[in-house]
N, C-alpha and C. Protein backbone atom coordinates (compact mmCIF):
# COMPACT_ATOMS: atom_id res chain seq x y z
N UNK A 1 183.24 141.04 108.69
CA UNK A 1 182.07 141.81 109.08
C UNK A 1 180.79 141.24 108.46
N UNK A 2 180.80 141.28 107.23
CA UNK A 2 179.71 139.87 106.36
C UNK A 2 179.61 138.86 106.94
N UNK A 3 180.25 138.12 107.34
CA UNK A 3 180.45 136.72 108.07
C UNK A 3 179.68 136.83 109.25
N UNK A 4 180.09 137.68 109.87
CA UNK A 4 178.96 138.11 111.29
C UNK A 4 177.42 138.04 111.04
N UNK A 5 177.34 138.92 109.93
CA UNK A 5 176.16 139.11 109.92
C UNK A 5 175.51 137.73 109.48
N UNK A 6 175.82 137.36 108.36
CA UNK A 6 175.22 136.11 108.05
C UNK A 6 175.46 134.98 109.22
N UNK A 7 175.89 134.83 110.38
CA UNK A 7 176.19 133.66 111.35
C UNK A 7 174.63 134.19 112.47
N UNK A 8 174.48 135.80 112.22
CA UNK A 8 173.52 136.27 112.96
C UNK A 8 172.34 135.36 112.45
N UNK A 9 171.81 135.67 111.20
CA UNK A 9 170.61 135.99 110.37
C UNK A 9 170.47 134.43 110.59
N UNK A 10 171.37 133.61 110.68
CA UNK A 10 171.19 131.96 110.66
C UNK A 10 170.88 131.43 112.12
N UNK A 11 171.41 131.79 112.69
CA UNK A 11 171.12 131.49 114.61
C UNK A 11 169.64 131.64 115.01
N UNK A 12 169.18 133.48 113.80
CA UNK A 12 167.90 133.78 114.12
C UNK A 12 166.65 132.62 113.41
N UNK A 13 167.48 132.18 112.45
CA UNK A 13 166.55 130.93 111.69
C UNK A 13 166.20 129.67 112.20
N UNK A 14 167.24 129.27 113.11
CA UNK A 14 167.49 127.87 113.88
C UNK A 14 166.78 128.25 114.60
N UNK A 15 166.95 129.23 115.77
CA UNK A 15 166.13 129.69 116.86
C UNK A 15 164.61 129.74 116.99
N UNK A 16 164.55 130.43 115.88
CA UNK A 16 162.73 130.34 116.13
C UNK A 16 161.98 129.22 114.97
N UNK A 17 160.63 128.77 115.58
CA UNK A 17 160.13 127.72 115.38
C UNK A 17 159.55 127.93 113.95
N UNK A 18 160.11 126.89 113.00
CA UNK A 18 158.98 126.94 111.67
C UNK A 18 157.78 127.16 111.56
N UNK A 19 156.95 127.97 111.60
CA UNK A 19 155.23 127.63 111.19
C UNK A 19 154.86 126.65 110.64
N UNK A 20 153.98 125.78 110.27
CA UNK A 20 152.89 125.22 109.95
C UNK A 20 152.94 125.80 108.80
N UNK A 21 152.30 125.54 107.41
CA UNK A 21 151.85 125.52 106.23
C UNK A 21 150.49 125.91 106.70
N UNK A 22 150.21 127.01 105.82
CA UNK A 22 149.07 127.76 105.98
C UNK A 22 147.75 127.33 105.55
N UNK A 23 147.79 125.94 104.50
CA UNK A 23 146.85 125.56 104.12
C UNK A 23 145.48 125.24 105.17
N UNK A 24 145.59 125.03 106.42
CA UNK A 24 144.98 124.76 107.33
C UNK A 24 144.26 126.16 107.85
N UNK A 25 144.05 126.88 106.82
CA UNK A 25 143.58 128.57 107.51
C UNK A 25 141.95 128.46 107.07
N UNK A 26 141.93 127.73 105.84
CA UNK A 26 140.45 127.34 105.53
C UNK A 26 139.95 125.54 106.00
N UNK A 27 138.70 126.04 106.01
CA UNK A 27 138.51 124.40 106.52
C UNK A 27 138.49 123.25 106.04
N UNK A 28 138.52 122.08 106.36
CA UNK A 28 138.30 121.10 104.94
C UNK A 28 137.35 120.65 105.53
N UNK A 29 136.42 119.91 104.47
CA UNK A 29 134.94 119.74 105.12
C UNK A 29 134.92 118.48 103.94
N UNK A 30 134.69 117.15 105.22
CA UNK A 30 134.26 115.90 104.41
C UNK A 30 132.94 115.31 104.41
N UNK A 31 132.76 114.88 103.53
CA UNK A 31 131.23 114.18 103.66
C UNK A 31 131.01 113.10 103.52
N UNK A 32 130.74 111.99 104.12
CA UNK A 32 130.77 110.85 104.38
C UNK A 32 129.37 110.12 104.81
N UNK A 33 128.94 108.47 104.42
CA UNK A 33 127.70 107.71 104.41
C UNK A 33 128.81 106.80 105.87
N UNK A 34 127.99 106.41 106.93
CA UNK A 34 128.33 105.91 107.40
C UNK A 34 128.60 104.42 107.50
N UNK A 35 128.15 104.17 106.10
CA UNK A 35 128.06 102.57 105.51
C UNK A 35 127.91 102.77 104.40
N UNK A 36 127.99 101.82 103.32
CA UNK A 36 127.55 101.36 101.93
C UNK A 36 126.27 101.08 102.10
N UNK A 37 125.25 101.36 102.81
CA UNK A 37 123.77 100.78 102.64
C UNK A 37 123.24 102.12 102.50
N UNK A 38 122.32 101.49 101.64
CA UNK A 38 120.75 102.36 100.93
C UNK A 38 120.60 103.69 102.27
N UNK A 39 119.98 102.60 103.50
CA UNK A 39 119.79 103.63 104.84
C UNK A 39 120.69 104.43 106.04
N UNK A 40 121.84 104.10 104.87
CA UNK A 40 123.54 104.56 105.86
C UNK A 40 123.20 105.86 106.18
N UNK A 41 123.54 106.72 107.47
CA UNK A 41 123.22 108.27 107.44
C UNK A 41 124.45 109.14 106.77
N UNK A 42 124.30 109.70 106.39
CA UNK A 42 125.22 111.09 105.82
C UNK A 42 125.37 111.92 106.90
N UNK A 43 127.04 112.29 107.39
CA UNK A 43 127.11 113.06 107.94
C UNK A 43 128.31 114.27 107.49
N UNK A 44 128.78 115.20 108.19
CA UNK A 44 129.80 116.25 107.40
C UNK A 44 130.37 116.17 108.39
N UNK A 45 131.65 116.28 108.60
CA UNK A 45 132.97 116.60 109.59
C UNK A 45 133.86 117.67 109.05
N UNK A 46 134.03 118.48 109.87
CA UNK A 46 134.90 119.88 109.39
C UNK A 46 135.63 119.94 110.57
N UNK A 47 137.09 120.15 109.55
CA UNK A 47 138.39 119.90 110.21
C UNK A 47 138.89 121.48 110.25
N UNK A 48 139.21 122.00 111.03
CA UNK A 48 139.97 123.67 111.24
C UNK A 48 141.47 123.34 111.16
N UNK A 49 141.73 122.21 112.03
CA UNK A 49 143.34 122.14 112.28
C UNK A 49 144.27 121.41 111.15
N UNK A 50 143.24 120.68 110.18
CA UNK A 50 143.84 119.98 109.52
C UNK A 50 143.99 119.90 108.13
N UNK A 51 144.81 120.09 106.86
CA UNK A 51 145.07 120.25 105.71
C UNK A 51 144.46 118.73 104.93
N UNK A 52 144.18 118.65 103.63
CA UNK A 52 143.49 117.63 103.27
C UNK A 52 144.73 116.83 103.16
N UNK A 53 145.69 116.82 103.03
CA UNK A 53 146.73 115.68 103.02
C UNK A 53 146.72 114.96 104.17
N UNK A 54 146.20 115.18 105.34
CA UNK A 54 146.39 114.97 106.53
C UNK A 54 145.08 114.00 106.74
N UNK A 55 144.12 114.12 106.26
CA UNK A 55 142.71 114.07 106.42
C UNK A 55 143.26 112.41 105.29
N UNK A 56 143.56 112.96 104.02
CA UNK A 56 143.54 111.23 103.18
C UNK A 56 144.16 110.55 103.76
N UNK A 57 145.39 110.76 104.01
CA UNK A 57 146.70 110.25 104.53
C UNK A 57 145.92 108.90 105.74
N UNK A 58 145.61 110.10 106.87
CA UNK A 58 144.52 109.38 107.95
C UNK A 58 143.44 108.27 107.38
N UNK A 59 142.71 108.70 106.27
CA UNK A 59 141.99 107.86 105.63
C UNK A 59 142.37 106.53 105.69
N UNK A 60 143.08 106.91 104.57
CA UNK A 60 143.88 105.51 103.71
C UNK A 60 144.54 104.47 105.09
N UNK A 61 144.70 105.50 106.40
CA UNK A 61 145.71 104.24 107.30
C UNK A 61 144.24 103.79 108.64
N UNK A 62 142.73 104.54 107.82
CA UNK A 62 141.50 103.79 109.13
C UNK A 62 142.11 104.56 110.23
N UNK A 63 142.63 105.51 110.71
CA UNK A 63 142.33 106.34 111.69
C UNK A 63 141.89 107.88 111.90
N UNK A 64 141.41 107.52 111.63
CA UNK A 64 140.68 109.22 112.00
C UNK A 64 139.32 109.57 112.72
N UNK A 65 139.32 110.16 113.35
CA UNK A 65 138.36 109.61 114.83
C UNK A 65 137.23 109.90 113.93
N UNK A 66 136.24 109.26 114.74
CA UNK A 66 134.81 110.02 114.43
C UNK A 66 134.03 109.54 112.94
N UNK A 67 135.22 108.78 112.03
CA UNK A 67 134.48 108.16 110.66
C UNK A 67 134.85 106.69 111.00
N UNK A 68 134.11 105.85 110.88
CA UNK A 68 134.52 104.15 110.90
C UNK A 68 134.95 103.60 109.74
N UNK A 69 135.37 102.45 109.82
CA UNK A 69 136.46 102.21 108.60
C UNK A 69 135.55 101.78 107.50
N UNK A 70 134.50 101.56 107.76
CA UNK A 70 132.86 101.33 106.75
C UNK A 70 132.60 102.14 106.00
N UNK A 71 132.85 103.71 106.37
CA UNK A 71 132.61 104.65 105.64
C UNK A 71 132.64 104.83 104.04
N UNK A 72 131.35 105.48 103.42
CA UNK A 72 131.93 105.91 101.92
C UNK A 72 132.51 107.01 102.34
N UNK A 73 133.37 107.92 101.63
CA UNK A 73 133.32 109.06 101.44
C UNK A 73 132.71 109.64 100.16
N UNK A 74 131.60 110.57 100.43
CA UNK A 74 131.07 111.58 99.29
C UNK A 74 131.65 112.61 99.03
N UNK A 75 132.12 113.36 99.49
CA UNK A 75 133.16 114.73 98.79
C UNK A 75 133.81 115.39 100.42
N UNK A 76 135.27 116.02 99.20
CA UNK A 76 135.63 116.33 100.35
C UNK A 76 136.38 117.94 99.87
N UNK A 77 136.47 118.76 100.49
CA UNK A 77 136.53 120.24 99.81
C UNK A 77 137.07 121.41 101.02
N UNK A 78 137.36 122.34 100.32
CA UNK A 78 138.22 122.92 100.86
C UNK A 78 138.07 124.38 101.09
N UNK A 79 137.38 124.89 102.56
CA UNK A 79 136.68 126.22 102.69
C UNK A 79 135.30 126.37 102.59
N UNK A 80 135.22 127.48 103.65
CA UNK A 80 133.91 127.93 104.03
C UNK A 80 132.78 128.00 102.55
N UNK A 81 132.92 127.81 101.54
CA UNK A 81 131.70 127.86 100.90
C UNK A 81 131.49 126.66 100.66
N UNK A 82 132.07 125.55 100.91
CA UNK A 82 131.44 123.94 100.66
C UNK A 82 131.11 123.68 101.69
N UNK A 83 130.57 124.53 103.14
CA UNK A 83 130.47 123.59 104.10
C UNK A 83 128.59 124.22 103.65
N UNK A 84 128.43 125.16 102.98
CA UNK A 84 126.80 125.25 102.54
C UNK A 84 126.99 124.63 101.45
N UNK A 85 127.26 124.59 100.61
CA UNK A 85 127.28 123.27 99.31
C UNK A 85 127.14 122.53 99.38
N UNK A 86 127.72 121.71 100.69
CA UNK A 86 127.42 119.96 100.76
C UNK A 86 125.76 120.19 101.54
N UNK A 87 126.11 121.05 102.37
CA UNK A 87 124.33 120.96 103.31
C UNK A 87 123.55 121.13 102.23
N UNK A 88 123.43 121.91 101.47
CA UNK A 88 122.27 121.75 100.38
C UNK A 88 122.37 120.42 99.47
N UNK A 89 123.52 120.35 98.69
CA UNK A 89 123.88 118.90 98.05
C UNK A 89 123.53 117.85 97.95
N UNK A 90 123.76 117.26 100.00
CA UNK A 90 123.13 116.39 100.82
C UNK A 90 122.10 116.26 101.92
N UNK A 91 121.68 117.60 101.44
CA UNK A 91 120.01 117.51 102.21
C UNK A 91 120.49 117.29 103.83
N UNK A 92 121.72 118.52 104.51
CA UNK A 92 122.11 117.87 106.04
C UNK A 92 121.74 119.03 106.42
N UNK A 93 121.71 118.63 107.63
CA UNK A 93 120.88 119.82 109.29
C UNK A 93 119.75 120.10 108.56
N UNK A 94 118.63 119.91 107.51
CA UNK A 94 117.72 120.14 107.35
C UNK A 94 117.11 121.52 106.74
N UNK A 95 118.97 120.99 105.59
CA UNK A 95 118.68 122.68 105.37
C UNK A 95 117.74 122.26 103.80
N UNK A 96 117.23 123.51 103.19
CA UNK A 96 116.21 123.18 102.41
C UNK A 96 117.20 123.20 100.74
N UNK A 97 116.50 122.68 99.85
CA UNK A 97 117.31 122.66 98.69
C UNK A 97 116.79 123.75 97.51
């Protein structure tokens, strides 16, 4: 009768799909010079879908859309209060300091 139940509780485990790791519930928000030069622009990219392991990982292998492999990176952080931290930080969208 135990045996049953536990063959249940396991079928129900196989059956339905693992979630995702929740870390991806806040945003990660990178900040990046689009070159090593003096006049390189600074821009911010904020990721919703993606956990920062995902984001270096991508780094380190030059794919990740939207940054070129030239890039510095200036900081990179985790949730809605660094995405006003870096705008003030780095003087972006023109916000005031």
């Amino acid at each position: 009768m135990q045996l049953n139940h536990i063959k249940k509780e396991i079928t129900k485990t196989i059956n339905t799909k693992m979630a995702r790791e929740k870390s991806y519930i806040y945003p990660t928000v990178l900040v990046f010079k689009t070159s090593n030069r003096s006049n390189a622009k600074t821009k911010m990219k904020i990721y919703k879908t993606r956990n920062v392991d995902e984001i270096i990982d991508a780094l380190e292998k030059d794919k990740l859309p939207g940054i070129p492999k030239s890039a510095e990176i200036l900081d990179i952080g985790i949730g809605e209060s660094f995405i006003e931290k870096y705008k003030k930080k780095h003087d972006l969208f023109g916000s005031l300091k």
